[in-house]
PDB file of N, CA and C in Angstrom:
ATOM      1  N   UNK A   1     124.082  84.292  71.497  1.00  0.00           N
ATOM      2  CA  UNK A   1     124.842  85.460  71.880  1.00  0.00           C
ATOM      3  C   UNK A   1     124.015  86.706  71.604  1.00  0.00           C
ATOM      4  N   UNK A   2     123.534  87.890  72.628  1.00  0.00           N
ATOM      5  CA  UNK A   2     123.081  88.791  72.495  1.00  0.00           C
ATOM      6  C   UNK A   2     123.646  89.851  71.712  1.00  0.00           C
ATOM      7  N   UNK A   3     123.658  90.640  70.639  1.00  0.00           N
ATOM      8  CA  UNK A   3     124.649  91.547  69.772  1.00  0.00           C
ATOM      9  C   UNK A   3     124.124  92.874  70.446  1.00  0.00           C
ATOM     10  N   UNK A   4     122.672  92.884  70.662  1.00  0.00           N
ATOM     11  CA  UNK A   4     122.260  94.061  71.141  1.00  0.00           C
ATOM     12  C   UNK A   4     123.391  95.117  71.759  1.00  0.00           C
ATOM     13  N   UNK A   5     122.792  96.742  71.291  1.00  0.00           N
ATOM     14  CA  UNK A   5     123.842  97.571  72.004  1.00  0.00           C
ATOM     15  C   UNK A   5     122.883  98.765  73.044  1.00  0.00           C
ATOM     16  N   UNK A   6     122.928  98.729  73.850  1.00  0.00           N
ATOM     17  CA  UNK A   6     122.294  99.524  75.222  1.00  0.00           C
ATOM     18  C   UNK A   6     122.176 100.685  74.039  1.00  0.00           C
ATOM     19  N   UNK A   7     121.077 101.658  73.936  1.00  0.00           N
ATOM     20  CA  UNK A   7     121.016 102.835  73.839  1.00  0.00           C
ATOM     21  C   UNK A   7     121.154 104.178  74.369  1.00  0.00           C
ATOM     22  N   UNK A   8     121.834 105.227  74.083  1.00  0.00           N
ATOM     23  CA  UNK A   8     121.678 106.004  74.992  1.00  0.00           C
ATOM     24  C   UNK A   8     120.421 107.224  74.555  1.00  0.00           C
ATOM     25  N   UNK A   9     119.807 107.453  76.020  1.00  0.00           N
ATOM     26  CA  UNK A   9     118.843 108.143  75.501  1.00  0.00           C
ATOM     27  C   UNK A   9     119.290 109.222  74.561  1.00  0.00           C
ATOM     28  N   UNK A  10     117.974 110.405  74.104  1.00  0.00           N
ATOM     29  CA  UNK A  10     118.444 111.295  72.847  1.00  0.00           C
ATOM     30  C   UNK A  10     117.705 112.487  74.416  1.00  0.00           C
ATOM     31  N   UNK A  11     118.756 113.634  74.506  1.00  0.00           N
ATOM     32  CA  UNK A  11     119.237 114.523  74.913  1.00  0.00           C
ATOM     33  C   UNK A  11     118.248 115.931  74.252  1.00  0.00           C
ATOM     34  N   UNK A  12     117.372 116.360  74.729  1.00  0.00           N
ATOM     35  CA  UNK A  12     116.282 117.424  73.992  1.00  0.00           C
ATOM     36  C   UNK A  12     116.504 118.334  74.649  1.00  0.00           C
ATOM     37  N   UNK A  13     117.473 118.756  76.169  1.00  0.00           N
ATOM     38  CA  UNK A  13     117.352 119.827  76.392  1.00  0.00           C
ATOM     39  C   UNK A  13     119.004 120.835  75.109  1.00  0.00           C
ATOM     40  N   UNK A  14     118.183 122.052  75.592  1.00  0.00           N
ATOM     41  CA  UNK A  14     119.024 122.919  74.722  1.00  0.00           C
ATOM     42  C   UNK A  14     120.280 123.391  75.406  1.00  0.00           C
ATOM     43  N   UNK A  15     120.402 123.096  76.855  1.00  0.00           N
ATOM     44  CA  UNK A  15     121.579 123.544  78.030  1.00  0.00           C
ATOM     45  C   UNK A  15     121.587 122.609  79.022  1.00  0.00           C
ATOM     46  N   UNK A  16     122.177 122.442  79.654  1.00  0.00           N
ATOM     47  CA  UNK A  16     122.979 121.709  81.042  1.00  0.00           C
ATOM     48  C   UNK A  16     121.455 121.863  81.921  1.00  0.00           C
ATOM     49  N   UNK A  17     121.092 120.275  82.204  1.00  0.00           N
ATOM     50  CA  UNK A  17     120.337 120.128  83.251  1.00  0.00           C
ATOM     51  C   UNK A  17     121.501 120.406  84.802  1.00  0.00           C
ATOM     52  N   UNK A  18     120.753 121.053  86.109  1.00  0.00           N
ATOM     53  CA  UNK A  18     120.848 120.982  87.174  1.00  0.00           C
ATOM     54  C   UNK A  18     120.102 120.496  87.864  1.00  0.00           C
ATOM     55  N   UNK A  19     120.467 119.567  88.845  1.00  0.00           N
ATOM     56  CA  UNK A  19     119.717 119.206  90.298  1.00  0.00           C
ATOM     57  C   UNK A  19     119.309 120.353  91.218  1.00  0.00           C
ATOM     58  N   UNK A  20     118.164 120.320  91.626  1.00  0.00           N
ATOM     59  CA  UNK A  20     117.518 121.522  92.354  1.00  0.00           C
ATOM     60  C   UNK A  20     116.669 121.098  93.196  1.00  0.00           C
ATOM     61  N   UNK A  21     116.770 121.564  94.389  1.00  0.00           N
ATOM     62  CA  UNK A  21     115.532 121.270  95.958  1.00  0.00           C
ATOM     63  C   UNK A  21     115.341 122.511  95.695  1.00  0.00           C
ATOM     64  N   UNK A  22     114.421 123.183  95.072  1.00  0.00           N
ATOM     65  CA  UNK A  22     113.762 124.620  95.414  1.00  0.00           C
ATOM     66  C   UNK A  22     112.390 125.147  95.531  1.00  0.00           C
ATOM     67  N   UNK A  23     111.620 125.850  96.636  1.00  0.00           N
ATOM     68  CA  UNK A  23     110.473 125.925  96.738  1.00  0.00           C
ATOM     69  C   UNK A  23     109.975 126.946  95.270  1.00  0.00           C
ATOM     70  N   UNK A  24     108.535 126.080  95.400  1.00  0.00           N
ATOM     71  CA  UNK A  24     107.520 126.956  93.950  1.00  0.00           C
ATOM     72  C   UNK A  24     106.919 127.821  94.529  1.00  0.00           C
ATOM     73  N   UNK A  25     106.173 128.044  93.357  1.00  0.00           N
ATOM     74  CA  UNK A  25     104.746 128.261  93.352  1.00  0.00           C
ATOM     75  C   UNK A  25     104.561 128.095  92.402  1.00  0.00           C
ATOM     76  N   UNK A  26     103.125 127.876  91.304  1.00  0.00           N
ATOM     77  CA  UNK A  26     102.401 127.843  90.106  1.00  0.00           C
ATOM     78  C   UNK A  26     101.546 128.742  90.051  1.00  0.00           C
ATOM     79  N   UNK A  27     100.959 129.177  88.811  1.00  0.00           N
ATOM     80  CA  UNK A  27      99.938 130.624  89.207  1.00  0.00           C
ATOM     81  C   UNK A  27      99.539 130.500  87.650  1.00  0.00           C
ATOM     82  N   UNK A  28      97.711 130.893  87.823  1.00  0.00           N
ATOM     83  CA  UNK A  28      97.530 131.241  86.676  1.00  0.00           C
ATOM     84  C   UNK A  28      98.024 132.382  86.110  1.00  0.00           C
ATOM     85  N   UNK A  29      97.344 132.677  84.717  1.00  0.00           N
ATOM     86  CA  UNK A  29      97.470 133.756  84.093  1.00  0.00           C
ATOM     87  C   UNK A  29      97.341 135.054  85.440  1.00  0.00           C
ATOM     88  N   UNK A  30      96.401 135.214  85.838  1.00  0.00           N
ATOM     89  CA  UNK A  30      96.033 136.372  86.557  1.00  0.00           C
ATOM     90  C   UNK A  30      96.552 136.007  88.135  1.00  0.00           C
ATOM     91  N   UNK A  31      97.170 135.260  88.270  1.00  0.00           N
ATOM     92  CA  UNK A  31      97.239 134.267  89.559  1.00  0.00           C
ATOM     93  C   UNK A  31      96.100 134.384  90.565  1.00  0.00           C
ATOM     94  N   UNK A  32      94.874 133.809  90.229  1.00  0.00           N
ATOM     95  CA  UNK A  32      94.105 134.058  91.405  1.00  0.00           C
ATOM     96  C   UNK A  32      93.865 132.523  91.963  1.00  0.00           C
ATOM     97  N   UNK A  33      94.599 131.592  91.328  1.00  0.00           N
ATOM     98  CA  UNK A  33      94.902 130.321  91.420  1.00  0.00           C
ATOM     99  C   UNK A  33      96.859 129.778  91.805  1.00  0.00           C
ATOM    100  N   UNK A  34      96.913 129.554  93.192  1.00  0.00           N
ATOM    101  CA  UNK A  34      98.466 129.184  93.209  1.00  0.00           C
ATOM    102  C   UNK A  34      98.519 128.171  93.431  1.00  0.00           C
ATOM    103  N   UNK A  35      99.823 127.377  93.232  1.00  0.00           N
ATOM    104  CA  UNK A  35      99.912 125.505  93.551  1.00  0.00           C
ATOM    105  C   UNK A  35     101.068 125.775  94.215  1.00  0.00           C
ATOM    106  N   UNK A  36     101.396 124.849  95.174  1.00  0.00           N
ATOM    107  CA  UNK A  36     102.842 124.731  95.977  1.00  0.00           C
ATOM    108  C   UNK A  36     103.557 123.705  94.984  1.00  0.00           C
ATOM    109  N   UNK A  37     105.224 124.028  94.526  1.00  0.00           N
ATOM    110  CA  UNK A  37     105.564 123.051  93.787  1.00  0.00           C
ATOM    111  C   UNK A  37     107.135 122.741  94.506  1.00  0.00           C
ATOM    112  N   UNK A  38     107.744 121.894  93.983  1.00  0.00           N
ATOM    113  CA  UNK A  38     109.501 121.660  94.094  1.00  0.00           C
ATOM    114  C   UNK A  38     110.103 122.046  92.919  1.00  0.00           C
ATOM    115  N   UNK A  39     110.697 122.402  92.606  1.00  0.00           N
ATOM    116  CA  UNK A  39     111.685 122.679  90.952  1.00  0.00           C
ATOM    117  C   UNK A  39     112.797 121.455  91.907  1.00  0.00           C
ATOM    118  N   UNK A  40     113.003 120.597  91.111  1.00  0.00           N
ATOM    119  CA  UNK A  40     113.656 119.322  90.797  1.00  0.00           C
ATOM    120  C   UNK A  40     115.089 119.846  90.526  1.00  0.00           C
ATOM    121  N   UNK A  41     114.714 120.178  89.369  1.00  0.00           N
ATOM    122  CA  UNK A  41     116.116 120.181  88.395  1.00  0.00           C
ATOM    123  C   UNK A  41     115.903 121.521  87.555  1.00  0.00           C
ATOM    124  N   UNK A  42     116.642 122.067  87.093  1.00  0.00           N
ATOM    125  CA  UNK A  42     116.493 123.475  86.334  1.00  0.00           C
ATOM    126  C   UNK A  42     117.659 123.294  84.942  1.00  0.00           C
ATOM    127  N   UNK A  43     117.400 123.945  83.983  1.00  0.00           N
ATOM    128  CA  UNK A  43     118.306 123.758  83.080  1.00  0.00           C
ATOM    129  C   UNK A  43     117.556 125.473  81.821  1.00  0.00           C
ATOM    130  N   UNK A  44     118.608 126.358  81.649  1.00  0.00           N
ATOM    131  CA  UNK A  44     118.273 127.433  81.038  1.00  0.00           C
ATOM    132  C   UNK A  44     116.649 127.585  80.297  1.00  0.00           C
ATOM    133  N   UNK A  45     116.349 126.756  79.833  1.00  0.00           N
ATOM    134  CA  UNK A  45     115.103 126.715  78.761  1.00  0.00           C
ATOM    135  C   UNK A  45     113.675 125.796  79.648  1.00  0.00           C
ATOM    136  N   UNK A  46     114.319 125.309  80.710  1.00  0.00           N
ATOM    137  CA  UNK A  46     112.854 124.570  81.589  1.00  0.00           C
ATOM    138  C   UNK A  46     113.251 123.857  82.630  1.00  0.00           C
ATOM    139  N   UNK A  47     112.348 123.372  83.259  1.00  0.00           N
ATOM    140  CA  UNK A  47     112.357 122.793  84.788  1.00  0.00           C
ATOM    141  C   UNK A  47     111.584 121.549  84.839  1.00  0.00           C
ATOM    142  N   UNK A  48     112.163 120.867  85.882  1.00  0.00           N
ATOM    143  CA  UNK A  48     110.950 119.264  86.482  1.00  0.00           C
ATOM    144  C   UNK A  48     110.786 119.829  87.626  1.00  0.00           C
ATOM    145  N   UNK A  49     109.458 120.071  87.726  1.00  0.00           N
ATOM    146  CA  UNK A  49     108.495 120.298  89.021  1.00  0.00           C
ATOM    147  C   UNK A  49     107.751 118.832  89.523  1.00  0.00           C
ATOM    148  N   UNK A  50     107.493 119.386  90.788  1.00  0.00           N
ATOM    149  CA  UNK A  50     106.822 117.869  91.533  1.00  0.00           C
ATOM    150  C   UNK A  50     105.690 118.691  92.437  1.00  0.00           C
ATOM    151  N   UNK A  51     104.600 118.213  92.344  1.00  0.00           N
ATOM    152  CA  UNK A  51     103.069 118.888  92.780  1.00  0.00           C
ATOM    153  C   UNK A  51     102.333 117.820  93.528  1.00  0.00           C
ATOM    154  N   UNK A  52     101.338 117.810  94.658  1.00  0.00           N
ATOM    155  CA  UNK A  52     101.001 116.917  95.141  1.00  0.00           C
ATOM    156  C   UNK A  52      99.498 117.120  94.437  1.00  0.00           C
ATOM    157  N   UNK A  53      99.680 118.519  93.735  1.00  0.00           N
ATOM    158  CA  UNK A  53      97.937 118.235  92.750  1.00  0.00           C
ATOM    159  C   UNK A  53      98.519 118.346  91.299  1.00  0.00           C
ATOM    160  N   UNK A  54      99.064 117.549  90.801  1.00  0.00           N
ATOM    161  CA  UNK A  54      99.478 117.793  88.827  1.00  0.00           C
ATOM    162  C   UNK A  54      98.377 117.868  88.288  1.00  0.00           C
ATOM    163  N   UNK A  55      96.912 117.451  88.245  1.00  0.00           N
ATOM    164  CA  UNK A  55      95.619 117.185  87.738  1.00  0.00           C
ATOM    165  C   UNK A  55      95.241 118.854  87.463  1.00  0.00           C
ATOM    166  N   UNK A  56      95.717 119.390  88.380  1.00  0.00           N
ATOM    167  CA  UNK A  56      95.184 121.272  88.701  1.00  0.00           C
ATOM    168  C   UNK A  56      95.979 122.062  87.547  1.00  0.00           C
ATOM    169  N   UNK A  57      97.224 121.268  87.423  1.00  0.00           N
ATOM    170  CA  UNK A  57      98.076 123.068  86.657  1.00  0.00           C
ATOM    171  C   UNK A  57      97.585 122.537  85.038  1.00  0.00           C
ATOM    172  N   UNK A  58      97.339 123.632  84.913  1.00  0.00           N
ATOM    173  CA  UNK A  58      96.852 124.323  83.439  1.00  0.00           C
ATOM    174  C   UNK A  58      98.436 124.362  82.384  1.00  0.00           C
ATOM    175  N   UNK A  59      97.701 124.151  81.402  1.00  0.00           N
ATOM    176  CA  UNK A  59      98.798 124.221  80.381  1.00  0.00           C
ATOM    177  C   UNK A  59      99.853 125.321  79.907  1.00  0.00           C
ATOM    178  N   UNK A  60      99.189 126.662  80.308  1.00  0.00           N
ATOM    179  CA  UNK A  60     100.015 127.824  80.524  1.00  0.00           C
ATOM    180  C   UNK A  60     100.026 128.518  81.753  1.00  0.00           C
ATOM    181  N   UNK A  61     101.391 128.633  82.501  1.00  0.00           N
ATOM    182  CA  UNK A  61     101.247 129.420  83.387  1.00  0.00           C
ATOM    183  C   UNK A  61     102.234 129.865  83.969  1.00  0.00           C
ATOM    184  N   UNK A  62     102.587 130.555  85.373  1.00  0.00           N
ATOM    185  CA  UNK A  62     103.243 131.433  85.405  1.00  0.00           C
ATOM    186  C   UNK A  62     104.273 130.191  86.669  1.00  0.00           C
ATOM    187  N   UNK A  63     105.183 130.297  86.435  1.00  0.00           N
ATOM    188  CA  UNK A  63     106.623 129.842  87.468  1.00  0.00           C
ATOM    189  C   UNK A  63     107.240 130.614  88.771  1.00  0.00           C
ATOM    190  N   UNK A  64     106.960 130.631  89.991  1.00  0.00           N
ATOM    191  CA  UNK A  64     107.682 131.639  90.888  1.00  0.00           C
ATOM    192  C   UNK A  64     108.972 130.836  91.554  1.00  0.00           C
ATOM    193  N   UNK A  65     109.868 131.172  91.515  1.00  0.00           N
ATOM    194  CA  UNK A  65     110.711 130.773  91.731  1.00  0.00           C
ATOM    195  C   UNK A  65     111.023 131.856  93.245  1.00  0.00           C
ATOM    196  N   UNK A  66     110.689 130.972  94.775  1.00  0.00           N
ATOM    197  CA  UNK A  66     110.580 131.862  95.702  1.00  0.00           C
ATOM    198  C   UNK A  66     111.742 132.311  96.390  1.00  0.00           C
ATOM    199  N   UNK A  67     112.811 132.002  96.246  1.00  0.00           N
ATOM    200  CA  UNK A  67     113.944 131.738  96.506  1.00  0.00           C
ATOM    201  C   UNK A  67     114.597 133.221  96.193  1.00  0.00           C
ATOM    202  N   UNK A  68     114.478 133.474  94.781  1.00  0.00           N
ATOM    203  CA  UNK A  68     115.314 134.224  93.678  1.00  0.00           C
ATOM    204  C   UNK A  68     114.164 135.417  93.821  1.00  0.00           C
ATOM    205  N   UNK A  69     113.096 135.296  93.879  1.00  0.00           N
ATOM    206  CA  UNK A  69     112.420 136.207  93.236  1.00  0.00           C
ATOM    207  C   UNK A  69     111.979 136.277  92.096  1.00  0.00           C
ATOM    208  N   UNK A  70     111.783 135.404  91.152  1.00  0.00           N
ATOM    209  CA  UNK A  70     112.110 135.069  89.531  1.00  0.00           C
ATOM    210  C   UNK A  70     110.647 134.320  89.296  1.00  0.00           C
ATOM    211  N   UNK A  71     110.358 134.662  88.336  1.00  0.00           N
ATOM    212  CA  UNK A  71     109.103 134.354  87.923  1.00  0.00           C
ATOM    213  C   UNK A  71     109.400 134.386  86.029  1.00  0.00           C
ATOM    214  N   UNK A  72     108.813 133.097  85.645  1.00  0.00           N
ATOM    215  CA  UNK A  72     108.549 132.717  84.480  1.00  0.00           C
ATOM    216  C   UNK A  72     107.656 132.948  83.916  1.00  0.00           C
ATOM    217  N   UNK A  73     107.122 132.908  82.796  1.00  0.00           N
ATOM    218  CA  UNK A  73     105.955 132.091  81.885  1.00  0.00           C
ATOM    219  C   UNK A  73     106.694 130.916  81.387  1.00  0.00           C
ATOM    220  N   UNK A  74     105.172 130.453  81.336  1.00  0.00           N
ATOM    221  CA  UNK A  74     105.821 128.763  81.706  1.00  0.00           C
ATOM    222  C   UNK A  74     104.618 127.764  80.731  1.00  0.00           C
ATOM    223  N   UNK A  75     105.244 126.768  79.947  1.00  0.00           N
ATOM    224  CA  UNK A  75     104.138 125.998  79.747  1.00  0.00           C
ATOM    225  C   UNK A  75     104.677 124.518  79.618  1.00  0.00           C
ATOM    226  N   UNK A  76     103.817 123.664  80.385  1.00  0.00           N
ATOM    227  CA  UNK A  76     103.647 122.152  80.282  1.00  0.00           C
ATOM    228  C   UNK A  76     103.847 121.569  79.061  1.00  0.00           C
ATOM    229  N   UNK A  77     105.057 121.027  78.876  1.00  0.00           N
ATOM    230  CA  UNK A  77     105.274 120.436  77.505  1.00  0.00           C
ATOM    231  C   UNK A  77     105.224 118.460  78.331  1.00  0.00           C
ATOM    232  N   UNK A  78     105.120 117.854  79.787  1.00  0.00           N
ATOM    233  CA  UNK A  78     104.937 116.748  79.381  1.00  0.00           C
ATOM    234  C   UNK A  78     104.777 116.484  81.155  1.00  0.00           C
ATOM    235  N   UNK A  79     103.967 115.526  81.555  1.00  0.00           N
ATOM    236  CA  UNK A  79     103.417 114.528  82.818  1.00  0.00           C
ATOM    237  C   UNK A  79     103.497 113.674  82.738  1.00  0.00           C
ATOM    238  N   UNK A  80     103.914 113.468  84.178  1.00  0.00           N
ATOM    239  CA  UNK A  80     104.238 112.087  84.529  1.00  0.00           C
ATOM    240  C   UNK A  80     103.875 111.869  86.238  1.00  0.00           C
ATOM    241  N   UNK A  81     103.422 110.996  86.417  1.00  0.00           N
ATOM    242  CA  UNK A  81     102.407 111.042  88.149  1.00  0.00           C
ATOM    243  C   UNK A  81     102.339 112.496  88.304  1.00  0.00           C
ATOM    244  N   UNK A  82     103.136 112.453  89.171  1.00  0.00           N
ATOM    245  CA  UNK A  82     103.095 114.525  90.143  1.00  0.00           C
ATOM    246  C   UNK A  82     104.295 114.728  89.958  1.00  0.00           C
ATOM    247  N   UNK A  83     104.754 114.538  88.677  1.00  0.00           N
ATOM    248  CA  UNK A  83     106.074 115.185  87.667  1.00  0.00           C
ATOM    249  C   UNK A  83     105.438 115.983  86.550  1.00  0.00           C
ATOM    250  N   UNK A  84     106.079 117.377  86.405  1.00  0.00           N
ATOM    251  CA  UNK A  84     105.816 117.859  85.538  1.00  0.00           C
ATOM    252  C   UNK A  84     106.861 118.382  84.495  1.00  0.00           C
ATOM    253  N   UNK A  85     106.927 118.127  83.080  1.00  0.00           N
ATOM    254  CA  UNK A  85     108.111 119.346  83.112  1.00  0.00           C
ATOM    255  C   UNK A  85     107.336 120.451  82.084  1.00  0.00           C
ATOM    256  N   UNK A  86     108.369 122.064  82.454  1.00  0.00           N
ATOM    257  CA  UNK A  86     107.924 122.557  81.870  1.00  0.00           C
ATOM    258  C   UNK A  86     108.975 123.349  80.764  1.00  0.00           C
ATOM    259  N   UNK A  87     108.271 124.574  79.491  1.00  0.00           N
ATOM    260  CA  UNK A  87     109.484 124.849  78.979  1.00  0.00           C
ATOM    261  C   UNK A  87     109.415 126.224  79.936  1.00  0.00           C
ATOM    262  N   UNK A  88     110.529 127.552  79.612  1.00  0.00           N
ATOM    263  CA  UNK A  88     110.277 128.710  80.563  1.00  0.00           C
ATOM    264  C   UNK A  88     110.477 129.373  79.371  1.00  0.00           C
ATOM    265  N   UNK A  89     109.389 130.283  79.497  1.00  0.00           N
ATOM    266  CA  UNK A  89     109.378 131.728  78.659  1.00  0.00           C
ATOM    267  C   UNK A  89     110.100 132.677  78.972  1.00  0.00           C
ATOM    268  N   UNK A  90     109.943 133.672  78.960  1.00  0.00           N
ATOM    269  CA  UNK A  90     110.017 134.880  79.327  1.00  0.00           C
ATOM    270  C   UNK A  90     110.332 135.115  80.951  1.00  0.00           C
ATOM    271  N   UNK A  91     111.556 135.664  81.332  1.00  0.00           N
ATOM    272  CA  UNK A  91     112.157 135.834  83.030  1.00  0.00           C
ATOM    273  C   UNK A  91     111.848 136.785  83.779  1.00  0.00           C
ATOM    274  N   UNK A  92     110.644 136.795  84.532  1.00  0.00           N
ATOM    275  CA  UNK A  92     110.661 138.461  84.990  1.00  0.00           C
ATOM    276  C   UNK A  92     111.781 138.466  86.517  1.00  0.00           C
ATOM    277  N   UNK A  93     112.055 139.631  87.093  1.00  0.00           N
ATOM    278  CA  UNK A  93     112.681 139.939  88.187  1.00  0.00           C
ATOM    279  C   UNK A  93     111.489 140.724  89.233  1.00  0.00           C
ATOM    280  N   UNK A  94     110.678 139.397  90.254  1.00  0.00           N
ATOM    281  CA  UNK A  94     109.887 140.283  90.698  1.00  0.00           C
ATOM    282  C   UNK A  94     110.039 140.990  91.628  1.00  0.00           C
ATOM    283  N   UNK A  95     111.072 141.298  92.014  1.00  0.00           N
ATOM    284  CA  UNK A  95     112.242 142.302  93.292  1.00  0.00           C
ATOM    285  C   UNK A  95     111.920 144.088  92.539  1.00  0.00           C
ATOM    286  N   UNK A  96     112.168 143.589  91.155  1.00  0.00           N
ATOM    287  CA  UNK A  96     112.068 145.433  90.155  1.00  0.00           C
ATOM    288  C   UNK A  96     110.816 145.389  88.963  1.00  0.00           C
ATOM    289  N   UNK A  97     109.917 144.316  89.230  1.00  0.00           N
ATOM    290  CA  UNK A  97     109.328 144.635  88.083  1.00  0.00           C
ATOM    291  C   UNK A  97     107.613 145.849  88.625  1.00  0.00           C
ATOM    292  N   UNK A  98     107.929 146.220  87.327  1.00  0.00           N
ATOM    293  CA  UNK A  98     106.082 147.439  87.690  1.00  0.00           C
ATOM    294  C   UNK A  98     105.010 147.066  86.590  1.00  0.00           C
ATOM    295  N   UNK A  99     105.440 145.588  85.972  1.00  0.00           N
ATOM    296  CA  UNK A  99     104.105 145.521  85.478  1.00  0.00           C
ATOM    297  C   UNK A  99     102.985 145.399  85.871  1.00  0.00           C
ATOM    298  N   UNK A 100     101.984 145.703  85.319  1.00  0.00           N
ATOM    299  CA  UNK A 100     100.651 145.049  85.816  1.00  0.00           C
ATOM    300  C   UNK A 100      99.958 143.920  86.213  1.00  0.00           C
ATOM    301  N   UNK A 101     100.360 143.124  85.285  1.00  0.00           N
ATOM    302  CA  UNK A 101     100.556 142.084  84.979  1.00  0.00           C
ATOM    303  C   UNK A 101     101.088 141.076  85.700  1.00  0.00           C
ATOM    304  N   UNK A 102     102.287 141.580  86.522  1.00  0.00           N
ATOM    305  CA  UNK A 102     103.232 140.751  87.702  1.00  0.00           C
ATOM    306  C   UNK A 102     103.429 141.500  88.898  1.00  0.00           C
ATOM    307  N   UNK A 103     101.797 142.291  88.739  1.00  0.00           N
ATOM    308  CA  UNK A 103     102.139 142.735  90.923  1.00  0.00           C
ATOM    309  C   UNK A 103     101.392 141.564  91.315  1.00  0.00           C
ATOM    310  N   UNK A 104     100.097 140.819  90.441  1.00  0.00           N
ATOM    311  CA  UNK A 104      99.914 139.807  91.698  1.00  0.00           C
ATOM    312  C   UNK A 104     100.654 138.927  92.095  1.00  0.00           C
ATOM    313  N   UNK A 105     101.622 138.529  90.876  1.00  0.00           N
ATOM    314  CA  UNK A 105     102.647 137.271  91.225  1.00  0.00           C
ATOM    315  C   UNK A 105     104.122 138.107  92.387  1.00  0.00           C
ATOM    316  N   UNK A 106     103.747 139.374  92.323  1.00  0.00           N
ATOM    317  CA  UNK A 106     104.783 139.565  93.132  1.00  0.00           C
ATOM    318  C   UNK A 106     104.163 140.269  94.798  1.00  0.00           C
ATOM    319  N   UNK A 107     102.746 139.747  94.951  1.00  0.00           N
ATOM    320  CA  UNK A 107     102.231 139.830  96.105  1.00  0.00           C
ATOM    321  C   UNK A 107     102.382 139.214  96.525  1.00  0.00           C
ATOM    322  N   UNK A 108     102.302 137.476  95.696  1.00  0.00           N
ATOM    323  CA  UNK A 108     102.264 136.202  96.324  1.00  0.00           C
ATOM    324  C   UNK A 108     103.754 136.172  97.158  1.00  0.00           C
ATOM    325  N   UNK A 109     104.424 136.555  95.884  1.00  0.00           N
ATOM    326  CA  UNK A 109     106.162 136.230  96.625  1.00  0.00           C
ATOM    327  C   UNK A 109     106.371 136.631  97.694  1.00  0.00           C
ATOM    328  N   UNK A 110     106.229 138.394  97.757  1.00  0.00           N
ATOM    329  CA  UNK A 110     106.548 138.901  99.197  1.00  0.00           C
ATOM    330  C   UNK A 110     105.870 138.733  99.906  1.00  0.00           C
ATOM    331  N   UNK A 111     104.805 137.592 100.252  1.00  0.00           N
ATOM    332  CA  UNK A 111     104.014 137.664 101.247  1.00  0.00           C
ATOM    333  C   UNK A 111     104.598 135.977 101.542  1.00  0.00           C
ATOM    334  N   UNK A 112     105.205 135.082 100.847  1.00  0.00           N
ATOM    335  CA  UNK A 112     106.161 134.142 100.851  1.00  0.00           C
ATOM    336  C   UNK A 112     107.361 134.447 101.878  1.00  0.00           C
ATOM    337  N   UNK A 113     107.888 135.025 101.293  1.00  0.00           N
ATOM    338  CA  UNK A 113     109.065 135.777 101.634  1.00  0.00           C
ATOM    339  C   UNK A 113     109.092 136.110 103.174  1.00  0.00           C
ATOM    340  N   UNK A 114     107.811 137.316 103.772  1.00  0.00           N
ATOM    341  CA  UNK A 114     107.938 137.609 104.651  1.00  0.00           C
ATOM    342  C   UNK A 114     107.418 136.583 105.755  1.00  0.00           C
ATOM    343  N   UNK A 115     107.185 135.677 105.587  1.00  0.00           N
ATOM    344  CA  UNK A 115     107.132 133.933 106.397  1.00  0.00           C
ATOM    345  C   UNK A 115     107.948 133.766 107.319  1.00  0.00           C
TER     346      UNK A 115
END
């Protein structure tokens, strides 16, 4: 007789995962490097992205969320084939932002955008 009891996995996010079909982008620091991605699933504190190059994204980097306008800092906490997940930093709004820092990520967008 088997006694064994099924486990249930252990639960690490900090909020409610969502299911998500939403177009990326990836970007370095300076974005002079972009990746096309999917955001999977979204949940307050990070995302599962899907990349047809995972080998390319760097351990820190920036999240565009093309949809919203929304751009992260972002870093790779774990891989899996051309699964990535990541955690999300810091939220910019690139519709109002004037940093320096996030006009290139908000060149990329509106030039997304106007597609």
């Amino acid at each position: 007789m088997n006694t064994s009891v099924a486990r249930t996995p252990i639960e690490r996010r900090s909020g409610t995962r969502q299911r998500a079909l939403l177009s990326g982008k990836l970007a370095n620091d300076d974005a002079t490097t972009t990746i096309d991605c999917v955001i999977r699933n979204i949940s307050p504190d990070g995302v599962m992205i899907e990349t047809s190059t995972p080998h390319l994204i760097p351990g820190q980097l920036h999240l565009v969320q093309l949809k919203e306008g929304i751009a992260w800092d972002a870093e790779v906490i774990w891989r899996r084939g051309n699964r990535l997940g990541l955690t999300l930093g810091t939220r910019h709004d690139l519709r109002e932002t004037t940093e320096k820092q996030l006009r290139a990520l908000r060149g990329i967008w509106s030039q997304m955008v106007l597609r």
